[in-house]
C-alpha atoms as a PDB file:
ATOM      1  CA  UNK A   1     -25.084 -10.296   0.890  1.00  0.00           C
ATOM      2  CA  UNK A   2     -22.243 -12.605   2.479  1.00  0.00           C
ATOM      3  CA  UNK A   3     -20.860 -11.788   5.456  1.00  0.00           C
ATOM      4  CA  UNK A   4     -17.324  -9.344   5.468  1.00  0.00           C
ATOM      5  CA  UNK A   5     -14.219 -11.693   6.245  1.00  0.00           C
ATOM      6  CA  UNK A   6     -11.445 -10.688   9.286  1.00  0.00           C
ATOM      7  CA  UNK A   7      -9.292 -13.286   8.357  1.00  0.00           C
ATOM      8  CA  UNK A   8      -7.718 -12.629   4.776  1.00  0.00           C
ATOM      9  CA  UNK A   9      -4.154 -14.006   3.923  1.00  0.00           C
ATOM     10  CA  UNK A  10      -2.539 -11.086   2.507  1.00  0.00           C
ATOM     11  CA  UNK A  11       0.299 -11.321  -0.280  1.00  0.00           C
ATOM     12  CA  UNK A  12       2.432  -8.479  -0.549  1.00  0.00           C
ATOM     13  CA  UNK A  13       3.843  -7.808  -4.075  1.00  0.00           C
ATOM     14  CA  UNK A  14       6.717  -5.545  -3.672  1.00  0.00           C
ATOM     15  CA  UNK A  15       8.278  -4.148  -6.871  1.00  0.00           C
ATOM     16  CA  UNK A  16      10.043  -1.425  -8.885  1.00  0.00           C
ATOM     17  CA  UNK A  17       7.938   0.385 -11.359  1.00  0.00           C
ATOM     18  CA  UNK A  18       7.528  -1.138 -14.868  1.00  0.00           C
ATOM     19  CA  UNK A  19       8.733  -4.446 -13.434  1.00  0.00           C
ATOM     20  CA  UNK A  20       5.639  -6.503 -14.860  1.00  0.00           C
ATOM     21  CA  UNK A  21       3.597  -6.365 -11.716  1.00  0.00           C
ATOM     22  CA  UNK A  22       0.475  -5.398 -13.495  1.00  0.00           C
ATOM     23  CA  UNK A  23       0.529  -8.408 -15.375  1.00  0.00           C
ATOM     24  CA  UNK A  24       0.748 -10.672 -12.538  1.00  0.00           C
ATOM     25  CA  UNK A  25      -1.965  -8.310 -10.847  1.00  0.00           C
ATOM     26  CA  UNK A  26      -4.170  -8.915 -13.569  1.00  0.00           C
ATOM     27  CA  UNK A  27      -3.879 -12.777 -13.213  1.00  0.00           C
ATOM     28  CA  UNK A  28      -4.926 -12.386  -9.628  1.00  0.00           C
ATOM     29  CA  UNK A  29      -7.707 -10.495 -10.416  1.00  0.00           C
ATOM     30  CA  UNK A  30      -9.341 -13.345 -12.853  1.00  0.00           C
ATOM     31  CA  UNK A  31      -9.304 -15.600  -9.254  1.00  0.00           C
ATOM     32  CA  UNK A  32     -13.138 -15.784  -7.636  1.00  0.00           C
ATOM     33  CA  UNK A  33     -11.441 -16.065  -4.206  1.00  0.00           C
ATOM     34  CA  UNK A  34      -9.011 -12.924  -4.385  1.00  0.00           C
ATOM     35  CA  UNK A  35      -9.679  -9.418  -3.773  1.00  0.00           C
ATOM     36  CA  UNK A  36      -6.619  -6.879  -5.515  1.00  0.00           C
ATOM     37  CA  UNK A  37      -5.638  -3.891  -4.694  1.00  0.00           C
ATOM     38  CA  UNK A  38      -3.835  -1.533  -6.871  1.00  0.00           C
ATOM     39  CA  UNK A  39      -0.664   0.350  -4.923  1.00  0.00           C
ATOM     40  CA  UNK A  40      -2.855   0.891  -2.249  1.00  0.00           C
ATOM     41  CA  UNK A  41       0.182   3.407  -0.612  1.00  0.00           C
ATOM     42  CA  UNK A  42       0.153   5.518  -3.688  1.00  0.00           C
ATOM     43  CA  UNK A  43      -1.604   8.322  -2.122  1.00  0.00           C
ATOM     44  CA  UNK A  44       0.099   8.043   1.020  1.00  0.00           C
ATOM     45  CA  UNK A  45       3.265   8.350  -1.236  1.00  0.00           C
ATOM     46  CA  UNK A  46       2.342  11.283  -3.377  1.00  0.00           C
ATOM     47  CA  UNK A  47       1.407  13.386  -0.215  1.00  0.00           C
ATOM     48  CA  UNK A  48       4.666  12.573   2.030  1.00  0.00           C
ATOM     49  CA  UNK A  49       6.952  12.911  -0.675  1.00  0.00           C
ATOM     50  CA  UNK A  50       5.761  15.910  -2.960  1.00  0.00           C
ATOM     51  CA  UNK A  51       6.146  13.932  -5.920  1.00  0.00           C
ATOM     52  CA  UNK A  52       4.445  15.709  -9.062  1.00  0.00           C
ATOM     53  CA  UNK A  53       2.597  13.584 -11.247  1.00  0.00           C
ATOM     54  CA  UNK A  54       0.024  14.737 -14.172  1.00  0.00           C
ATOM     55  CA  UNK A  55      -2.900  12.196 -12.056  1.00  0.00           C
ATOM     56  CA  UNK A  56      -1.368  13.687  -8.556  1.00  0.00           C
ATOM     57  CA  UNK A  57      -4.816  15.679  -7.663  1.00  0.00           C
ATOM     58  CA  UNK A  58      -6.884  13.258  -8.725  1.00  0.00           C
ATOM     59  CA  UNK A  59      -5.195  10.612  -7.038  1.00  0.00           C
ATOM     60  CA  UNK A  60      -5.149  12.512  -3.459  1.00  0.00           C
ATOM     61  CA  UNK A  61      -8.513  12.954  -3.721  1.00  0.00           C
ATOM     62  CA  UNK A  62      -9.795   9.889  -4.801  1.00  0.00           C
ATOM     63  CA  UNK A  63      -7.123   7.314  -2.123  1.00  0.00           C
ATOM     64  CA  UNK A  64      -6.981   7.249   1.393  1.00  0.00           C
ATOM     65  CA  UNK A  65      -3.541   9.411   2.315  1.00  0.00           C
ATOM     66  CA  UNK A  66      -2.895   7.798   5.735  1.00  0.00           C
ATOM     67  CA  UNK A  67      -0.597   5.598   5.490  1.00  0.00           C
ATOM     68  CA  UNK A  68      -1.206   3.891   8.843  1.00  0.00           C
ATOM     69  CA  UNK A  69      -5.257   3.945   7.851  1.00  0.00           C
ATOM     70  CA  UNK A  70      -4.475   2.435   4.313  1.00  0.00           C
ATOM     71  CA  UNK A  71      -2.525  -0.044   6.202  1.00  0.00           C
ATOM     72  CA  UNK A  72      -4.950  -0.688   9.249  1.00  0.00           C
ATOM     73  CA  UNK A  73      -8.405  -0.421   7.448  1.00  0.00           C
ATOM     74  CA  UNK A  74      -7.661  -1.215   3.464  1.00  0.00           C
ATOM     75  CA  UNK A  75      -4.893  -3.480   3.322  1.00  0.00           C
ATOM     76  CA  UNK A  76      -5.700  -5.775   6.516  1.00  0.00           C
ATOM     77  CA  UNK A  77      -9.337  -4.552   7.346  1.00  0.00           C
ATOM     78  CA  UNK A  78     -12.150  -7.308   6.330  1.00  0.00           C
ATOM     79  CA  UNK A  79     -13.252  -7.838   3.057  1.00  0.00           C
ATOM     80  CA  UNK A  80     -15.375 -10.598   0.959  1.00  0.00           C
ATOM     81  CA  UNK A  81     -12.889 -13.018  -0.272  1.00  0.00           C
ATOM     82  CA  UNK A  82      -9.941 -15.680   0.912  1.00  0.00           C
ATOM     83  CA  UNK A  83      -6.748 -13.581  -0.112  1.00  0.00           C
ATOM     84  CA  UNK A  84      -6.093  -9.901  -1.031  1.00  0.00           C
ATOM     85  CA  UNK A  85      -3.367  -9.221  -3.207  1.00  0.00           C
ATOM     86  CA  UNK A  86      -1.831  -6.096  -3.191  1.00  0.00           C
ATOM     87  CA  UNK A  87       0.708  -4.997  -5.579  1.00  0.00           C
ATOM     88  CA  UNK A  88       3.473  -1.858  -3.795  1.00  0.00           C
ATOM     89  CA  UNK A  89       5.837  -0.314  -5.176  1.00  0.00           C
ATOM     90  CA  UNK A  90       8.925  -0.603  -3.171  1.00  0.00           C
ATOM     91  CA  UNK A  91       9.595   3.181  -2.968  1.00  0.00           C
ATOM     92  CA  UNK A  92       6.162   3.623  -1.650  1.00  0.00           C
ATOM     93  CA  UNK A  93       7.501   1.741   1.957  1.00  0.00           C
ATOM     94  CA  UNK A  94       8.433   4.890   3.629  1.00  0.00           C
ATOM     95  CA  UNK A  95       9.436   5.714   6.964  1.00  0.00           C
ATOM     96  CA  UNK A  96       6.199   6.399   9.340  1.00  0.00           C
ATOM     97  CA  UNK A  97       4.302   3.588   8.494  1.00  0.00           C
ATOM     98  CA  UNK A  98       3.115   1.050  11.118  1.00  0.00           C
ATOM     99  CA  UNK A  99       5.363  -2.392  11.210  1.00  0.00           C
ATOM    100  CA  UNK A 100       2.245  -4.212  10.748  1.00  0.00           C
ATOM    101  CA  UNK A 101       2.579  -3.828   7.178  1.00  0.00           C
ATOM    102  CA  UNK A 102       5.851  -6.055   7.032  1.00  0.00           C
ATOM    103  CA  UNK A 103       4.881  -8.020   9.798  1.00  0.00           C
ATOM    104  CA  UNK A 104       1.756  -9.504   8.466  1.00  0.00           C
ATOM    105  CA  UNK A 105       0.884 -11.508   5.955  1.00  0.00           C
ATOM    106  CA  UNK A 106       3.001 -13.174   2.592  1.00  0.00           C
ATOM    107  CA  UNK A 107       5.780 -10.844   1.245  1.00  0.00           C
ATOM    108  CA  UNK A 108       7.243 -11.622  -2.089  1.00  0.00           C
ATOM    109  CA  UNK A 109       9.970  -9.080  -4.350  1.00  0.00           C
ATOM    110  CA  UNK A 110       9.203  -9.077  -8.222  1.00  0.00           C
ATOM    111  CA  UNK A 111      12.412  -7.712 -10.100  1.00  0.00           C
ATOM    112  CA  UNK A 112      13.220  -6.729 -13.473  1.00  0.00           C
ATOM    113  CA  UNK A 113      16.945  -5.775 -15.146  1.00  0.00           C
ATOM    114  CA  UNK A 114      16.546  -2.603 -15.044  1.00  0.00           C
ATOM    115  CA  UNK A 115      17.628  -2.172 -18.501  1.00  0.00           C
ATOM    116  CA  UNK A 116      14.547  -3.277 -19.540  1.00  0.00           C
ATOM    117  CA  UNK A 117      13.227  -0.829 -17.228  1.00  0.00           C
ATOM    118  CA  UNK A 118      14.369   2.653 -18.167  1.00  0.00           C
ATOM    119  CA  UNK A 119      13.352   2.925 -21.926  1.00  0.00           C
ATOM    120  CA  UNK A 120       9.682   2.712 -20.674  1.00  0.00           C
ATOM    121  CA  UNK A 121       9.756   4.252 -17.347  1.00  0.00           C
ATOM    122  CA  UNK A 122      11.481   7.502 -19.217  1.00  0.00           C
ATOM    123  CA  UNK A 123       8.484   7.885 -21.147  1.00  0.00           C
ATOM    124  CA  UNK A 124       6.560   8.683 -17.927  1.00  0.00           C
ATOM    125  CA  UNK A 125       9.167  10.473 -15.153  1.00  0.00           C
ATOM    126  CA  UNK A 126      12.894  10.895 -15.783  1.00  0.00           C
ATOM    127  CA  UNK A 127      14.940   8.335 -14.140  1.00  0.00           C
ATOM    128  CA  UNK A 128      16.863   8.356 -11.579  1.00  0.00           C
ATOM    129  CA  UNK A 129      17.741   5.972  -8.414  1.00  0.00           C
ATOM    130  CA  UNK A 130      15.254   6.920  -6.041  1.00  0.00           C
ATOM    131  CA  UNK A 131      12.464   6.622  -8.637  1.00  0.00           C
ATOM    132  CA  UNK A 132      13.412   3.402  -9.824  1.00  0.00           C
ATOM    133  CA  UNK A 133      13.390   2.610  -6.199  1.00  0.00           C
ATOM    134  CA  UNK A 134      15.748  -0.391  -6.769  1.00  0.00           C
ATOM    135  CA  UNK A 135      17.419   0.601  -2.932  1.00  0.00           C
ATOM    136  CA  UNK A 136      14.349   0.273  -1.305  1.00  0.00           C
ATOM    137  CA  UNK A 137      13.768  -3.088  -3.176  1.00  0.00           C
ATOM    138  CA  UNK A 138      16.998  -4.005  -1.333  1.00  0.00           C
ATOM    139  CA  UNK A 139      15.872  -2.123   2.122  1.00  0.00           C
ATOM    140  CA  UNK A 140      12.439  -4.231   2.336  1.00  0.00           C
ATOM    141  CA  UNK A 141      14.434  -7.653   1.432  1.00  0.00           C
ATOM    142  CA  UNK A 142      16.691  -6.776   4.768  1.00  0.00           C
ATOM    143  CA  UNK A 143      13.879  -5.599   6.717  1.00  0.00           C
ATOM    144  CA  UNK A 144      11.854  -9.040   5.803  1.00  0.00           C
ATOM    145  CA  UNK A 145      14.792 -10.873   6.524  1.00  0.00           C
ATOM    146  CA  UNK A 146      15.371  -9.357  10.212  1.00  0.00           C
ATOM    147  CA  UNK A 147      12.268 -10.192  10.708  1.00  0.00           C
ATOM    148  CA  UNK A 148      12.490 -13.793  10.010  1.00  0.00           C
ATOM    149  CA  UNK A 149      10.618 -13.347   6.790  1.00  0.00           C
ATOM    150  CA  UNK A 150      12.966 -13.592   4.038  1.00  0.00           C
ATOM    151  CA  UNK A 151      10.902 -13.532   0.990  1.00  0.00           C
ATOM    152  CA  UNK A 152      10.887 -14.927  -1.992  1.00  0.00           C
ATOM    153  CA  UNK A 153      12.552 -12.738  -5.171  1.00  0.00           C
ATOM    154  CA  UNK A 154      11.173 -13.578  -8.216  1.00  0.00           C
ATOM    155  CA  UNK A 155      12.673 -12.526 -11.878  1.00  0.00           C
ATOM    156  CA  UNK A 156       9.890 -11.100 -14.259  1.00  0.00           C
ATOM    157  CA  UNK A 157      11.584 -13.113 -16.820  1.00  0.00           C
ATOM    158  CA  UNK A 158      11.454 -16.202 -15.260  1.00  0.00           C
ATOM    159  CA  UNK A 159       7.635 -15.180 -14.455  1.00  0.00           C
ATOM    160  CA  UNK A 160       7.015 -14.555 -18.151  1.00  0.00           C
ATOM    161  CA  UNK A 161       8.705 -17.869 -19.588  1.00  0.00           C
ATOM    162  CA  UNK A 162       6.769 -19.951 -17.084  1.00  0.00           C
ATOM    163  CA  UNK A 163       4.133 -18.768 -14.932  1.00  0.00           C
ATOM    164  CA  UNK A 164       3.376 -22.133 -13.393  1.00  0.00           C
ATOM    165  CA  UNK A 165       6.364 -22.801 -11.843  1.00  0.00           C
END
């Protein structure tokens, strides 16, 4: 058994639901030396915000629902490998969390026209602003930014026509 590592680099994928992340999570995951971690606030999210979803009870009782714990022990606490990745939803950044999360590690923002968005995310919840969560996409860019982190925003499309670059 290897020994657990403190030092991870972190990369935080912040995006608006059906923006492609998965697809980029997935290519993470085939790396040897990166851990991923699947909206790791999502349970945090459901419980602070009421939201109903068909997988809400199984979610709340299968995730950690503190935030600052999630944060503190799952997204920076020690794990096996160089780098965890862990794709957020930008709507799941909500007020009450610890500024660790934003202060630490590599932020990027994935976006998507949202046009290409709301055929697909309709099928699942009705849209509306605050689901699509394209303000808070906006909210975590100027918080970054304040903090002398601007980061990076990267088009799905562009992601998709050249993953390389």
């Amino acid at each position: 058994m290897s020994e657990a590592n403190t030092d991870i680099d972190v990369i935080h994928s912040w995006s608006a639901p059906r923006s492609l992340s998965t697809s980029l999570m997935y290519s993470f995951a085939q790396r040897d030396d990166t851990e991923v971690l699947d909206e790791p606030l999502y349970a945090y999210f459901l419980k602070v915000t009421g939201a109903k979803r068909p997988y809400r009870d199984a979610v709340l009782s299968n995730m950690e629902c503190d935030g600052n714990k999630v944060v503190k022990d799952i997204i920076f606490g020690p794990g096996e490998k160089k780098f965890r990745y862990c794709k957020h939803m930008a709507k799941q950044h909500l007020p009450g969390l610890t500024d660790e999360l934003m202060k630490r590690g590599k932020h990027f923002i994935l976006i998507r026209n949202p046009i290409e968005i709301l055929p697909s995310f309709d099928e699942h919840v009705p849209s509306s602003f605050l689901e699509l969560g394209l303000g808070d996409l906006v909210s975590l860019y100027s918080e970054l930014s304040r903090l002398g982190k601007p980061p990076p925003v990267i088009d799905a499309a562009d992601l998709r026509t050249d993953p390389e670059v």
